[in-house]
Protein backbone atom coordinates (compact mmCIF):
# COMPACT_ATOMS: atom_id res chain seq x y z
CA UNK A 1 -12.99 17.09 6.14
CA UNK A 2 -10.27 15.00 7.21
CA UNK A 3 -7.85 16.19 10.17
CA UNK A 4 -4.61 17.21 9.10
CA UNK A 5 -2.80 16.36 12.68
CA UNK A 6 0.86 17.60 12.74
CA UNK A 7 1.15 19.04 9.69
CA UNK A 8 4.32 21.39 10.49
CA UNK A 9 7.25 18.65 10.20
CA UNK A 10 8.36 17.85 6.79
CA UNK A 11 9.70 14.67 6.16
CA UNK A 12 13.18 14.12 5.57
CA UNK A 13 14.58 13.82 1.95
CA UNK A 14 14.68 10.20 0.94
CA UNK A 15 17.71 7.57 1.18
CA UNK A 16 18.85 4.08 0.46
CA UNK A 17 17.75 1.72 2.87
CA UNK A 18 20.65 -0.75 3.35
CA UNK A 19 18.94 -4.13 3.92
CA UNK A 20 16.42 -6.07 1.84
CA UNK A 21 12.94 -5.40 2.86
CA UNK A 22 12.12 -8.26 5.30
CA UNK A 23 8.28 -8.03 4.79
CA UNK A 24 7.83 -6.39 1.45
CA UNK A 25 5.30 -4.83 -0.87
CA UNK A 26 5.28 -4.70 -4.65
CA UNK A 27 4.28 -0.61 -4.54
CA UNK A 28 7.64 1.19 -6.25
CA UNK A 29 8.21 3.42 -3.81
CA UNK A 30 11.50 4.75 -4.44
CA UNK A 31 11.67 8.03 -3.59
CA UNK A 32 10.12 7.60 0.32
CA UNK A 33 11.38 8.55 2.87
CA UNK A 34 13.30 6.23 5.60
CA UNK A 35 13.22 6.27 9.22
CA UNK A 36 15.61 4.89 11.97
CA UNK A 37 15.19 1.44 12.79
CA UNK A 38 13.20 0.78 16.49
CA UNK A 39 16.69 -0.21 18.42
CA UNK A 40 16.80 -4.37 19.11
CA UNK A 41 13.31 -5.24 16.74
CA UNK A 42 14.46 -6.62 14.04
CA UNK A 43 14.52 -9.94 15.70
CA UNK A 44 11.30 -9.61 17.49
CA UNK A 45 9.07 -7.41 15.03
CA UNK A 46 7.44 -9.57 11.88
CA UNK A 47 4.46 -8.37 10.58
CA UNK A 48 2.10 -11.20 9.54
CA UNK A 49 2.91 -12.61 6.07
CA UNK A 50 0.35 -12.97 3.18
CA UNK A 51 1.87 -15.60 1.37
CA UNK A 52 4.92 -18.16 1.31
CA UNK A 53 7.95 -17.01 -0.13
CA UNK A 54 7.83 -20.38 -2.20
CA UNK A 55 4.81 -18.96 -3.77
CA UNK A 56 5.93 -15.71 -4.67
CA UNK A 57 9.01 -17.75 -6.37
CA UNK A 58 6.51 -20.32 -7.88
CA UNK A 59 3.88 -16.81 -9.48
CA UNK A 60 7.19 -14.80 -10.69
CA UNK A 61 7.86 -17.88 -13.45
CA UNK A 62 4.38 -17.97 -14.27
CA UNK A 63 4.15 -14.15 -14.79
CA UNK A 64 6.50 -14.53 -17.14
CA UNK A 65 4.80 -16.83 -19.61
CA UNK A 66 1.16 -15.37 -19.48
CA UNK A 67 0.38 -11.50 -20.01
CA UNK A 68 -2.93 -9.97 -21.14
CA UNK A 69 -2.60 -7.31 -23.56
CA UNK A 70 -5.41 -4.10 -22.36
CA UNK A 71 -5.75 -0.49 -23.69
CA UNK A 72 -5.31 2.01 -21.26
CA UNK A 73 -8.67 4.13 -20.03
CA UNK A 74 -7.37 6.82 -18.38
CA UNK A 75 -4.01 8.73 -17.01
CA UNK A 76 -3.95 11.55 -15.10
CA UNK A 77 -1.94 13.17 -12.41
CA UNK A 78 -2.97 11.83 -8.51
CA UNK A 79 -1.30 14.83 -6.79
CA UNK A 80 -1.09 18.48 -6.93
CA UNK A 81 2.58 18.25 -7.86
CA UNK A 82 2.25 15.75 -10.40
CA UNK A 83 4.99 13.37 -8.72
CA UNK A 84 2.19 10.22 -8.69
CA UNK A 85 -0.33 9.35 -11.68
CA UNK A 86 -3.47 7.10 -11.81
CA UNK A 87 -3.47 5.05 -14.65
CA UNK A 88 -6.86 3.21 -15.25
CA UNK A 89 -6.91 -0.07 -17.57
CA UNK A 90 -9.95 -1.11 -19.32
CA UNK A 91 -9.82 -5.12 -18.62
CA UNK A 92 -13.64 -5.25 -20.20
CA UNK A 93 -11.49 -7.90 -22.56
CA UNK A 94 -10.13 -9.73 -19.46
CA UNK A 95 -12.85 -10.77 -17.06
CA UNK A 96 -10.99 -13.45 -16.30
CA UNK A 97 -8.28 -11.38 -14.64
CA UNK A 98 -10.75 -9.21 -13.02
CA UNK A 99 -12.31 -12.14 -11.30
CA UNK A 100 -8.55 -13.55 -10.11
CA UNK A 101 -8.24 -10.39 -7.99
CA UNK A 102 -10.21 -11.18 -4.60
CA UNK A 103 -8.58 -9.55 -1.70
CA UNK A 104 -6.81 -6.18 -1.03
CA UNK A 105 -3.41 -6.07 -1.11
CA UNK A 106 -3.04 -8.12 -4.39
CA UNK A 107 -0.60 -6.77 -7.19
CA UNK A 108 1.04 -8.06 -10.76
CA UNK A 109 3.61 -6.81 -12.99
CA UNK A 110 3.03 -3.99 -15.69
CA UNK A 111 4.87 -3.36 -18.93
CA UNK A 112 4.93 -1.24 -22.49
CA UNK A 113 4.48 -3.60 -25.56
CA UNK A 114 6.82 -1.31 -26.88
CA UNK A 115 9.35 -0.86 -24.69
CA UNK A 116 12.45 -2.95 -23.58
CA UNK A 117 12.73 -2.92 -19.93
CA UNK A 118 12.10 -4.76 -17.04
CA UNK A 119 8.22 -5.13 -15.98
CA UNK A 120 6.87 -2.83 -12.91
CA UNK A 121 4.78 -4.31 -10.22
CA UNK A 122 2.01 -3.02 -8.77
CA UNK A 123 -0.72 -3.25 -6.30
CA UNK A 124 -4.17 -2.86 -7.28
CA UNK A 125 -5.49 -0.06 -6.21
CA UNK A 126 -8.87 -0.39 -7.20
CA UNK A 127 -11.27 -2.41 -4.73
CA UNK A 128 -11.58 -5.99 -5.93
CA UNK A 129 -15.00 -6.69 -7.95
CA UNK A 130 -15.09 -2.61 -8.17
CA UNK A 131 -16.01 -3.18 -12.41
CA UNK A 132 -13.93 -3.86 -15.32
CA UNK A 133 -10.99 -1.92 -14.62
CA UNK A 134 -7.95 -1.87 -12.46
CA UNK A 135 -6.49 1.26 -11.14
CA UNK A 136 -3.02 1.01 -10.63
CA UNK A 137 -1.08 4.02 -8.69
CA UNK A 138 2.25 4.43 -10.26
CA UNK A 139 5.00 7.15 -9.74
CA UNK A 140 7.14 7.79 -12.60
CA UNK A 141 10.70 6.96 -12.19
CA UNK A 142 13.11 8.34 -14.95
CA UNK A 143 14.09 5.08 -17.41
CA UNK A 144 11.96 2.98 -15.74
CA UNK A 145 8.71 1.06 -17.06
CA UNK A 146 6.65 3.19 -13.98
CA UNK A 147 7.71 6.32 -16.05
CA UNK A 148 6.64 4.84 -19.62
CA UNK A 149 3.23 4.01 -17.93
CA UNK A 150 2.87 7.42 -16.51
CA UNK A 151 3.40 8.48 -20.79
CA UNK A 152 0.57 6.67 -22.00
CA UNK A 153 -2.49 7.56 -23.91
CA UNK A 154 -6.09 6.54 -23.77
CA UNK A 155 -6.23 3.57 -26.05
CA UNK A 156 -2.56 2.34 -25.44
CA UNK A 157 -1.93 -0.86 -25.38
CA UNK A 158 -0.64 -1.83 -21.88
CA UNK A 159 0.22 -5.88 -20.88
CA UNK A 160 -0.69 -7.07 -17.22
CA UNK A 161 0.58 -10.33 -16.10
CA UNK A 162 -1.00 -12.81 -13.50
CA UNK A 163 -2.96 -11.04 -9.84
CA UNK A 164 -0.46 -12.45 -7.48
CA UNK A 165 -0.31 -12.62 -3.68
CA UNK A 166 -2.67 -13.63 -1.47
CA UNK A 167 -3.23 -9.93 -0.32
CA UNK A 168 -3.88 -8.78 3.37
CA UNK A 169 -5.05 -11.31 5.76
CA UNK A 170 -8.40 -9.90 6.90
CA UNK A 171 -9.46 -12.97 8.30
CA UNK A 172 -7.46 -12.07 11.29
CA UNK A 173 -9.25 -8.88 12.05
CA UNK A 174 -12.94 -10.49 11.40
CA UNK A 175 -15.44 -10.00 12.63
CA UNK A 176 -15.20 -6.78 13.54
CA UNK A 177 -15.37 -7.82 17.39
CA UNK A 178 -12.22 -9.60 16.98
CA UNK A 179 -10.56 -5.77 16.05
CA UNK A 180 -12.79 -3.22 17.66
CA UNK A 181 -9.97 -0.85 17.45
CA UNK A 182 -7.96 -0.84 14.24
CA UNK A 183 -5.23 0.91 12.57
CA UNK A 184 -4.17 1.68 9.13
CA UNK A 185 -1.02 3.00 8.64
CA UNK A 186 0.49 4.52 4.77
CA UNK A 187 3.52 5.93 3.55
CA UNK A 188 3.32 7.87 0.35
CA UNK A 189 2.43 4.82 -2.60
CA UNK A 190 1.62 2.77 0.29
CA UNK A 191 -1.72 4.53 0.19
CA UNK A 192 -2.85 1.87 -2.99
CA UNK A 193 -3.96 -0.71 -1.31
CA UNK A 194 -5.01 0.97 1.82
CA UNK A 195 -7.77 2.28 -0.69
CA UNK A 196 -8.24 -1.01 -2.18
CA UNK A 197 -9.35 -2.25 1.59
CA UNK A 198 -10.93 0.94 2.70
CA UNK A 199 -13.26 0.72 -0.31
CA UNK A 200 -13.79 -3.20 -0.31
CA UNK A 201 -14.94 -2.16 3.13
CA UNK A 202 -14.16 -4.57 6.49
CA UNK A 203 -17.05 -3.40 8.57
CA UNK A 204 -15.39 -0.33 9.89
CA UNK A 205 -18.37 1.35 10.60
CA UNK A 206 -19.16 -1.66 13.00
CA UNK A 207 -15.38 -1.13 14.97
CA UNK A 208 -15.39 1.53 17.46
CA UNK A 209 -12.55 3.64 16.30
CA UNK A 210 -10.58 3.09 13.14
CA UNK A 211 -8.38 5.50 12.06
CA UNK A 212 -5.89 5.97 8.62
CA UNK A 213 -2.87 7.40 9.68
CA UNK A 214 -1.05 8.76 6.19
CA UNK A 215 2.09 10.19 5.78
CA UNK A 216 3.77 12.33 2.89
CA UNK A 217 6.49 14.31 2.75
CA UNK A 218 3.98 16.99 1.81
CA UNK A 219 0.35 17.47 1.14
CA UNK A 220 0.84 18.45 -2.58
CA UNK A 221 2.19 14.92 -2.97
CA UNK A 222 -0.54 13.25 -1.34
CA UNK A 223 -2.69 11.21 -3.83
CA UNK A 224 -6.49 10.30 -2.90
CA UNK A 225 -7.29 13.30 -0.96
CA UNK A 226 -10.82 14.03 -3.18
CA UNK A 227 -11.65 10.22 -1.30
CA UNK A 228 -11.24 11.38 2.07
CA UNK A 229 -14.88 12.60 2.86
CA UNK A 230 -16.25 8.91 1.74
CA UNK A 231 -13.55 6.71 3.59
CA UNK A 232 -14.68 9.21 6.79
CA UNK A 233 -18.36 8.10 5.89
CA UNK A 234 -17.56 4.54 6.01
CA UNK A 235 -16.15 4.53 9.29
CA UNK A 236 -12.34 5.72 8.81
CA UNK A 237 -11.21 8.91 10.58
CA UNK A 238 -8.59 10.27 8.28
CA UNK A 239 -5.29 11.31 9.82
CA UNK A 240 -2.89 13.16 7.43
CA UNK A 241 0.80 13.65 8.22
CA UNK A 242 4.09 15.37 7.41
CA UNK A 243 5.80 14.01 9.70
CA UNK A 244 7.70 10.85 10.51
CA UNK A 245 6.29 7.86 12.21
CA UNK A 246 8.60 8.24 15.11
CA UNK A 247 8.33 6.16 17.91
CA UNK A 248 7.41 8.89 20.45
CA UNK A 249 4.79 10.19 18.12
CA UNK A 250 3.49 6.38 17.80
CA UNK A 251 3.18 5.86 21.29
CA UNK A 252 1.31 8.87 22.36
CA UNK A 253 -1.17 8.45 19.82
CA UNK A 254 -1.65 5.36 19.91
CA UNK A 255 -1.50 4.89 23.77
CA UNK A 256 -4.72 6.36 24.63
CA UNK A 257 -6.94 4.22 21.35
CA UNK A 258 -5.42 1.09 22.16
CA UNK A 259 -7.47 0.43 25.25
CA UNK A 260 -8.19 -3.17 24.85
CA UNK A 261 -5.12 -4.92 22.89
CA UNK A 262 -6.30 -8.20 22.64
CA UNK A 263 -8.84 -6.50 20.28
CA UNK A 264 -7.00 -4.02 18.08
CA UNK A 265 -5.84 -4.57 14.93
CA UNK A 266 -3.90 -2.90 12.56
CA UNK A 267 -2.75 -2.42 8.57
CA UNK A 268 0.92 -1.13 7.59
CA UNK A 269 1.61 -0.75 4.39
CA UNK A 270 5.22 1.61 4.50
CA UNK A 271 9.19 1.10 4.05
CA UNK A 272 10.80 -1.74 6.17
CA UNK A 273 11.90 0.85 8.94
CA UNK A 274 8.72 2.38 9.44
CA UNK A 275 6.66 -0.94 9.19
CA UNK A 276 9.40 -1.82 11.73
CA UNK A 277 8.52 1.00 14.23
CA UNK A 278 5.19 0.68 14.02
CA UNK A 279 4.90 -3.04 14.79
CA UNK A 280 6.77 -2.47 17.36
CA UNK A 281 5.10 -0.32 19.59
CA UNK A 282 1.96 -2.15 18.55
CA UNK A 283 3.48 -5.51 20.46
CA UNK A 284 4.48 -3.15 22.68
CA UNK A 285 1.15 -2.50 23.56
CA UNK A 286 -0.15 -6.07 23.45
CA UNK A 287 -1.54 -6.01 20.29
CA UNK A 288 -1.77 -9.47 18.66
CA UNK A 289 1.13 -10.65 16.29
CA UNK A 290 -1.73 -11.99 14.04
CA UNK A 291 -3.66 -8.64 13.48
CA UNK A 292 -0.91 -6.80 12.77
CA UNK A 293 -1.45 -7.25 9.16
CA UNK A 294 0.94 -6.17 5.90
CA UNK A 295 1.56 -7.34 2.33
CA UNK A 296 4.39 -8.57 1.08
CA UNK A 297 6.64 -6.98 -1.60
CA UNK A 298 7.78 -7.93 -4.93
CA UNK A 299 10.91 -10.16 -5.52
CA UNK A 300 12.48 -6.92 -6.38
CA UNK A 301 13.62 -4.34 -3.45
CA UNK A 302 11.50 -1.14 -4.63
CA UNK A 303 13.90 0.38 -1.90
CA UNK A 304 16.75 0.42 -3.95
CA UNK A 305 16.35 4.13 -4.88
CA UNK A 306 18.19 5.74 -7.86
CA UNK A 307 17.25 9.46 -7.05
């Protein structure tokens, strides 16, 4: 089973981050929570960047000329409380947009034939060359396309458009001597592609200690749980939290893992604040810039919450 480490503090009830998110992800997370900034980092705190912004500019005008119509294969609720859904698309038609999806950490837009608003993205959340499908993890904001996906059948017609990004840069923590020690940290939707990499695998049965450190604001909205017992047989010690990645909770348990820093690595996929405190008491520590890994988000801010 996995540990379930400070389970007593519930996460605060989520606001609006003010400022554009600096080193982004494409998961809409809208409803996380937010957590104080780590005082004088945003200058020196960068997580390392997957791909130029240039080429995130150059994909969007692409995604809008090519999408690839797919019936849906599954939806189903991914928590307890229903607040996150798994929708599963049959791309058996599409193999060519199953084999465009090579690393972790890639995403595309979503959208409803049917429907007239703006297309969703969304990380992958299936491991790439996993078969002919792509999980996507979506949470269902009211008048939003995440919340038409969420209302879909098996046999609906949903349209994907291009895999963009270049995903998470797991060249930097390779071999697994170069990150003996690593990492992964998750806030709520952030969990996606943490799963995608977990179950692509990066050798972390050949690290010494890696752990997933995954927060919630509770464990009845806490998707993937039924996958903890195989990501712990891989390698990954599970860590699940309701609490906030604060920087005194950071550095205590992080302090006595991160023996040698030159070789620890680590994966943070969470709002701008939290990705923010994390890095920084991982430079703080004298962990690499380069392993600190992330993805970056959609031109959109999924911060900009309407609940």
């Amino acid at each position: 089973m996995a540990s379930a480490a400070a389970i007593s503090t519930l996460l605060r009830p989520p606001r609006v981050h003010p400022a554009r998110v600096a080193s982004a992800s494409p998961l809409p997370m809208h409803a996380l929570p937010f957590l104080p900034r780590r005082p004088g980092s945003l200058a020196t705190v960068r997580a390392v960047q997957t791909q130029q912004g240039a080429a995130v500019a150059g994909s969007s005008g692409a995604t809008q000329r090519s999408w690839t119509s797919a019936p849906v294969a599954a939806v189903a609720a991914a928590t307890e409380d229903e607040s996150i859904f798994l929708v599963t698309v049959d791309l058996s038609g599409a193999p060519a947009l199953v084999d465009a999806y090579t690393t972790p950490g890639q995403y595309l837009m979503a959208r409803v034939p049917s429907q007239k608003l703006s297309p969703a993205y969304m990380c992958i959340s299936s491991a790439p060359r996993s078969g002919l499908q792509f999980d996507l993890l979506v949470k269902p904001v009211p008048g939003t396309t995440s919340e038409q996906l969420c209302k879909l059948g098996v046999g609906d017609a949903v349209e994907l458009g291009p895999v963009m990004g270049r995903g998470f840069a797991i060249q930097h923590i390779n071999p697994p001597a170069a990150a003996e020690t690593m990492f992964l940290f998750a806030v709520g939707m952030g969990i996606s592609p943490i799963r995608a990499l977990i179950e692509f695998g990066f050798a972390a049965s050949e690290r010494k200690d890696v752990r997933l450190y995954y927060a919630a604001k509770d464990l009845q909205s806490m998707p993937y749980q039924e996958r903890f017992n195989n990501w712990e047989q891989t390698g990954v010690k599970v860590v699940q939290l309701t609490q906030q990645f604060q920087q005194s909770f950071l550095e205590q348990n992080l302090g006595e893992k991160t023996v040698n820093p030159l070789s620890t690595g680590a994966v943070i996929v969470a709002p701008s604040s939290s990705q923010e405190v994390i890095t920084g008491v991982l430079l703080d520590f004298g962990v690499p810039h380069e392993k600190i890994l992330t993805i970056e988000w959609s031109p959109e801010d999924p911060f900009a919450s309407k609940v």
